[in-house]
PDB file of N, CA and C in Angstrom:
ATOM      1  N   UNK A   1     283.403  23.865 205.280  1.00  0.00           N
ATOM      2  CA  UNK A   1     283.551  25.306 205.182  1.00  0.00           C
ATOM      3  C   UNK A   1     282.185  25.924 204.900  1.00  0.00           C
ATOM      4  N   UNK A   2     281.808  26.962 205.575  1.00  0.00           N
ATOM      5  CA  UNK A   2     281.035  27.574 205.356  1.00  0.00           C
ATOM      6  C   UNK A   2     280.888  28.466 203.746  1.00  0.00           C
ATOM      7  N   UNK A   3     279.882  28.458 203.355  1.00  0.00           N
ATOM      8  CA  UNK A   3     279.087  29.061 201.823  1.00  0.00           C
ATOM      9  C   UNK A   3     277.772  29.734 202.589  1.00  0.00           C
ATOM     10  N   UNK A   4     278.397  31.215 202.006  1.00  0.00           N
ATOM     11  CA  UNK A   4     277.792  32.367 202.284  1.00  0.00           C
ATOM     12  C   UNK A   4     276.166  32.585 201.270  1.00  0.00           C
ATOM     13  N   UNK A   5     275.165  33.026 201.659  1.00  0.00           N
ATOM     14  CA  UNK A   5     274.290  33.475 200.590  1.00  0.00           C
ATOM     15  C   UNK A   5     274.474  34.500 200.147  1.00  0.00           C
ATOM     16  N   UNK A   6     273.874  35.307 198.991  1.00  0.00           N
ATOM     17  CA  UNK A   6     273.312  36.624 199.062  1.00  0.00           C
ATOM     18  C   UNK A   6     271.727  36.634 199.583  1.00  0.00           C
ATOM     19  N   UNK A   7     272.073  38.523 200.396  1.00  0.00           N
ATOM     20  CA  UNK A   7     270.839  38.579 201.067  1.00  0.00           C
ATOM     21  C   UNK A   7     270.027  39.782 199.721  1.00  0.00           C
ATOM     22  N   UNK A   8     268.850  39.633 199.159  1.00  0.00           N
ATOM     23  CA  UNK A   8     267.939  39.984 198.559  1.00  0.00           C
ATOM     24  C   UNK A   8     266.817  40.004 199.066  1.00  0.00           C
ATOM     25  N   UNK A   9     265.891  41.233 198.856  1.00  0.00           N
ATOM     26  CA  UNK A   9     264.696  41.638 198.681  1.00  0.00           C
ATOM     27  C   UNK A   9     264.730  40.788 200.312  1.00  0.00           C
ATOM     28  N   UNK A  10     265.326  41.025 201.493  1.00  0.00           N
ATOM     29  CA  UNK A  10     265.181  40.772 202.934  1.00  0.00           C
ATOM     30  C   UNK A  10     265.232  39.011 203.368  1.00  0.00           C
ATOM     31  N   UNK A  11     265.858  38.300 201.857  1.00  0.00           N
ATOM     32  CA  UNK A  11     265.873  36.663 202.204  1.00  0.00           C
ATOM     33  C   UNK A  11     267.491  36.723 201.564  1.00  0.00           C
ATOM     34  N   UNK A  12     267.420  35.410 202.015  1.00  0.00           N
ATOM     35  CA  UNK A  12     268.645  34.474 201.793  1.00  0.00           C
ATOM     36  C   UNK A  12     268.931  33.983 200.259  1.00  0.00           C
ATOM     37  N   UNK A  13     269.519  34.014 199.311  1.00  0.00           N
ATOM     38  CA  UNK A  13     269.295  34.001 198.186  1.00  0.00           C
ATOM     39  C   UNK A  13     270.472  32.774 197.714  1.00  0.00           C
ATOM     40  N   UNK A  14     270.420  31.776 197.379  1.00  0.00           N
ATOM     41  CA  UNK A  14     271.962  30.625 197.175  1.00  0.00           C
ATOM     42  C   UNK A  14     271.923  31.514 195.776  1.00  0.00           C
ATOM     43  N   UNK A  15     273.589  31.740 195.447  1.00  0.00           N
ATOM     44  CA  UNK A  15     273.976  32.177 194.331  1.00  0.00           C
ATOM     45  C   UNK A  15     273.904  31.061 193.124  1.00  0.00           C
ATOM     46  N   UNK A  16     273.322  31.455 191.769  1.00  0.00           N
ATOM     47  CA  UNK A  16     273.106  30.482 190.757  1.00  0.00           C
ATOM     48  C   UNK A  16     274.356  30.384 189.891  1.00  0.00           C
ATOM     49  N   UNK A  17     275.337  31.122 190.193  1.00  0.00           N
ATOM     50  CA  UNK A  17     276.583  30.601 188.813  1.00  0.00           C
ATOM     51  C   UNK A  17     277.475  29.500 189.022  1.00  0.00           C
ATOM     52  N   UNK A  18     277.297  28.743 190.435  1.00  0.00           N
ATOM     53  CA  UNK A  18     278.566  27.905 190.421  1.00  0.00           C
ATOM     54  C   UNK A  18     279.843  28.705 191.080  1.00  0.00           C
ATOM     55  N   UNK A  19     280.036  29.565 191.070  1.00  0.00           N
ATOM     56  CA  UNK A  19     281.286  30.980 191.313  1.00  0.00           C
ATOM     57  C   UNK A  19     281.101  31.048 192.377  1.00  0.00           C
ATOM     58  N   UNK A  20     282.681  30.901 193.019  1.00  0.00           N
ATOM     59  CA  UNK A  20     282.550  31.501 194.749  1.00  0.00           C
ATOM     60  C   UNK A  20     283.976  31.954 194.885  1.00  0.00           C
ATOM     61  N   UNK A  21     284.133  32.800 195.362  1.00  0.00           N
ATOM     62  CA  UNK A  21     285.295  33.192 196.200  1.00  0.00           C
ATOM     63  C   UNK A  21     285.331  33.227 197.924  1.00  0.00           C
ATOM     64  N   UNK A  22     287.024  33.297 198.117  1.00  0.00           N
ATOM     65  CA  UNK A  22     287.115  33.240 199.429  1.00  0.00           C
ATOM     66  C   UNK A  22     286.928  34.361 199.953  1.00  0.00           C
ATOM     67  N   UNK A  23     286.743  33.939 201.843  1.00  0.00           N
ATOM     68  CA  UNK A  23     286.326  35.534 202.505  1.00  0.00           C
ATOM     69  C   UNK A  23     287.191  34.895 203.739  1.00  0.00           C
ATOM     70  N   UNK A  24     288.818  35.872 204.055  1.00  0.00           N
ATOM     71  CA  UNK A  24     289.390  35.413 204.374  1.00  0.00           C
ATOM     72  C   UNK A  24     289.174  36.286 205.384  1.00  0.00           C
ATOM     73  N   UNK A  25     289.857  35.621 206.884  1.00  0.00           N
ATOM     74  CA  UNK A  25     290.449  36.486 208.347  1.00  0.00           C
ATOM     75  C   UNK A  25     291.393  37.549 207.939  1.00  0.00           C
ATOM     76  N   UNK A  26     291.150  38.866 208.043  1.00  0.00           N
ATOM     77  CA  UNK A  26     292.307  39.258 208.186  1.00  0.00           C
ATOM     78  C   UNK A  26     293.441  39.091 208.624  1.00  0.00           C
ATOM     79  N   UNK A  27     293.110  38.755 210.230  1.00  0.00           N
ATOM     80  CA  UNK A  27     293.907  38.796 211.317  1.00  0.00           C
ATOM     81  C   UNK A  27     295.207  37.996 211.027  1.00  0.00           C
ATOM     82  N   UNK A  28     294.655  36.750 210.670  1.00  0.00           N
ATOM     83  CA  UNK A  28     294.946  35.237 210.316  1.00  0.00           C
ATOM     84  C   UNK A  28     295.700  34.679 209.271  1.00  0.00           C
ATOM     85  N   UNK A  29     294.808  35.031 208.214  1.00  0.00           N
ATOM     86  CA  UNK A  29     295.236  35.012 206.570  1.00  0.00           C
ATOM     87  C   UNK A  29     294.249  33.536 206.128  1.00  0.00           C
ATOM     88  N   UNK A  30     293.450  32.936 207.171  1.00  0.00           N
ATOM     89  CA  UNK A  30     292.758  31.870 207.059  1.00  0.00           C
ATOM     90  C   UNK A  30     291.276  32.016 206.529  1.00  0.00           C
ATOM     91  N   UNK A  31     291.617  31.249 205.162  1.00  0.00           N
ATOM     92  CA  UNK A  31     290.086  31.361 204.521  1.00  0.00           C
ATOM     93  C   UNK A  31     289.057  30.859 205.705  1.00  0.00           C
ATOM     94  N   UNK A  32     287.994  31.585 205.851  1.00  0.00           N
ATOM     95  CA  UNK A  32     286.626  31.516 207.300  1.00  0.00           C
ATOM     96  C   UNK A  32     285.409  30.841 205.901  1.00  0.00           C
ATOM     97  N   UNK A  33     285.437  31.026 204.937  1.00  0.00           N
ATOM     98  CA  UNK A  33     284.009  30.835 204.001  1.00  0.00           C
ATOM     99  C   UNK A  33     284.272  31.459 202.327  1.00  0.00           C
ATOM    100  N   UNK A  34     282.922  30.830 202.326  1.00  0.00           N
ATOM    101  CA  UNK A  34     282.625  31.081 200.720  1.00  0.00           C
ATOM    102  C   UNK A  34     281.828  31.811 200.467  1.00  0.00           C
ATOM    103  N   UNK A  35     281.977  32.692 199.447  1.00  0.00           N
ATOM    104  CA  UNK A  35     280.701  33.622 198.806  1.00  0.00           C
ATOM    105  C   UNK A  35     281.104  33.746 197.523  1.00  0.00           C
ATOM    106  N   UNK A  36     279.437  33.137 197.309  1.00  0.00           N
ATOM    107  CA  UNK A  36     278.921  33.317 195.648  1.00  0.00           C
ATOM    108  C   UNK A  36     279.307  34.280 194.888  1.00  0.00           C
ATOM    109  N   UNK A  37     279.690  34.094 193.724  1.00  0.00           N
ATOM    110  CA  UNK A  37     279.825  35.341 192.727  1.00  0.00           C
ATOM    111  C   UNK A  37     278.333  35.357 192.194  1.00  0.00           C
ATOM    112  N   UNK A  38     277.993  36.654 192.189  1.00  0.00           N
ATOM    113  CA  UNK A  38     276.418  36.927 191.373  1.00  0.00           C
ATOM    114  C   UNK A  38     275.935  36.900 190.098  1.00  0.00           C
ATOM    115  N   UNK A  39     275.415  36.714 189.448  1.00  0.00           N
ATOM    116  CA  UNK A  39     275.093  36.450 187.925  1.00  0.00           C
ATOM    117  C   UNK A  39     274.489  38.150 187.628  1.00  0.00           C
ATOM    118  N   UNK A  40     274.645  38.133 186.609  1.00  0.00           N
ATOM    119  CA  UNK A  40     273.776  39.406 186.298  1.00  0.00           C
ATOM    120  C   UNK A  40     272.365  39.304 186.786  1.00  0.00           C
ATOM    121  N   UNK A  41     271.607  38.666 186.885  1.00  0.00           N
ATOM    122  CA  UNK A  41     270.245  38.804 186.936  1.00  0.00           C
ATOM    123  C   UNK A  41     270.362  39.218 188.384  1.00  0.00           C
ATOM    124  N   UNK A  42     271.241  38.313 189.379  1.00  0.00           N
ATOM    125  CA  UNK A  42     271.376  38.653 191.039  1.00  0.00           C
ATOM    126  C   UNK A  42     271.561  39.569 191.129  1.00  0.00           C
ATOM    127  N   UNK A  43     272.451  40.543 190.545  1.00  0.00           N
ATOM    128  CA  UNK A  43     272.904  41.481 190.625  1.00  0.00           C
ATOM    129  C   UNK A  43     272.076  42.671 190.440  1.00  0.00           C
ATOM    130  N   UNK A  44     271.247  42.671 189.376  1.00  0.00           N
ATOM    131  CA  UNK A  44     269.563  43.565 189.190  1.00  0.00           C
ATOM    132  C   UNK A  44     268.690  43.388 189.936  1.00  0.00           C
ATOM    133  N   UNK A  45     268.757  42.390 190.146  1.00  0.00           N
ATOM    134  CA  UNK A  45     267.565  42.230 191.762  1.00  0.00           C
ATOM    135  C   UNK A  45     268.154  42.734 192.678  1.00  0.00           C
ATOM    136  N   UNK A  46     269.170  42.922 193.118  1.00  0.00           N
ATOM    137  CA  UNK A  46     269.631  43.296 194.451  1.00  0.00           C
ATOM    138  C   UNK A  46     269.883  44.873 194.132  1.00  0.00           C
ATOM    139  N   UNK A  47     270.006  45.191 192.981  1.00  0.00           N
ATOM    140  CA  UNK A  47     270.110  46.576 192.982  1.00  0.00           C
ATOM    141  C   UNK A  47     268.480  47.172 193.324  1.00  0.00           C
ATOM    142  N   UNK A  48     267.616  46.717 191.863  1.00  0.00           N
ATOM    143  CA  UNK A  48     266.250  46.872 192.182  1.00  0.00           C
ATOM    144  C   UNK A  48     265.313  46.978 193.593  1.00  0.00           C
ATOM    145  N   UNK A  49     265.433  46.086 194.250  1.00  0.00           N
ATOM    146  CA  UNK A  49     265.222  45.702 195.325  1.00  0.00           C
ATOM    147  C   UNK A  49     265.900  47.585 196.568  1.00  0.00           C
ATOM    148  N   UNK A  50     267.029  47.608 196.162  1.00  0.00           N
ATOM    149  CA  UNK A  50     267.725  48.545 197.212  1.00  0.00           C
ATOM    150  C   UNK A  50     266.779  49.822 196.555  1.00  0.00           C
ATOM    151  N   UNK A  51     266.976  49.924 195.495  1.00  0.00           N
ATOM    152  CA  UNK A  51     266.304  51.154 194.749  1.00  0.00           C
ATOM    153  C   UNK A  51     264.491  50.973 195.208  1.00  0.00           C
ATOM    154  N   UNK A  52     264.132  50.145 195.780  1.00  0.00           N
ATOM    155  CA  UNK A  52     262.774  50.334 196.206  1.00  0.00           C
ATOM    156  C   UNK A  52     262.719  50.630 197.352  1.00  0.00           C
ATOM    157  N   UNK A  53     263.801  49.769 198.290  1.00  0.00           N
ATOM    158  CA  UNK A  53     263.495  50.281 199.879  1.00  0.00           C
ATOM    159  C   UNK A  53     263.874  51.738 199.922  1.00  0.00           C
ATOM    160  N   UNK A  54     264.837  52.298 199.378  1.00  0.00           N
ATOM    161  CA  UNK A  54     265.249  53.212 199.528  1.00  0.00           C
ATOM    162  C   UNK A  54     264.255  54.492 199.044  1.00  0.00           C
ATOM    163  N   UNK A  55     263.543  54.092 198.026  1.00  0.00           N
ATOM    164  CA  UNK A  55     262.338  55.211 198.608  1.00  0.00           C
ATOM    165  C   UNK A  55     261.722  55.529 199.641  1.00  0.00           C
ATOM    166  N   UNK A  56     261.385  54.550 201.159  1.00  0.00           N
ATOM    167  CA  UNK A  56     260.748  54.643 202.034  1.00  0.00           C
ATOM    168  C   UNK A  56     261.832  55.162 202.692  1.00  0.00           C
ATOM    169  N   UNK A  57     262.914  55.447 202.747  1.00  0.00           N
ATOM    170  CA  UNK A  57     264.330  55.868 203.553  1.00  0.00           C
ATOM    171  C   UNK A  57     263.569  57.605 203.663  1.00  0.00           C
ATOM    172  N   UNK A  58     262.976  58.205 202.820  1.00  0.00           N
ATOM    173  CA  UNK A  58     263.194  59.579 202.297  1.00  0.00           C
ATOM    174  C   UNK A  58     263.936  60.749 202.002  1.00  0.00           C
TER     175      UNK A  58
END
């Protein structure tokens, strides 16, 4: 089965808690993959990170 990253600061990031949930087909009802649950720190970087590009947005 596929294990999803988080995408940060424009890379691929493997989630550090161990934590994943499923990301199921709608259509289907068939789990397709895994994605990481984020730790707090992931979670400030990825905000941080948005809060910087998003100045160049104007």
């Amino acid at each position: 089965m596929q294990e999803l990253t988080h995408w940060i600061n424009g890379k691929h990031v493997k989630g550090t808690t161990g934590r994943f949930t499923d990301v199921y087909n709608p259509a289907t009802g068939e789990v397709q993959a895994k994605v990481p649950l984020a730790s707090v720190a992931e979670l400030d970087a990825a905000v941080a990170d948005a809060a910087r590009a998003q100045v160049g947005w104007g």
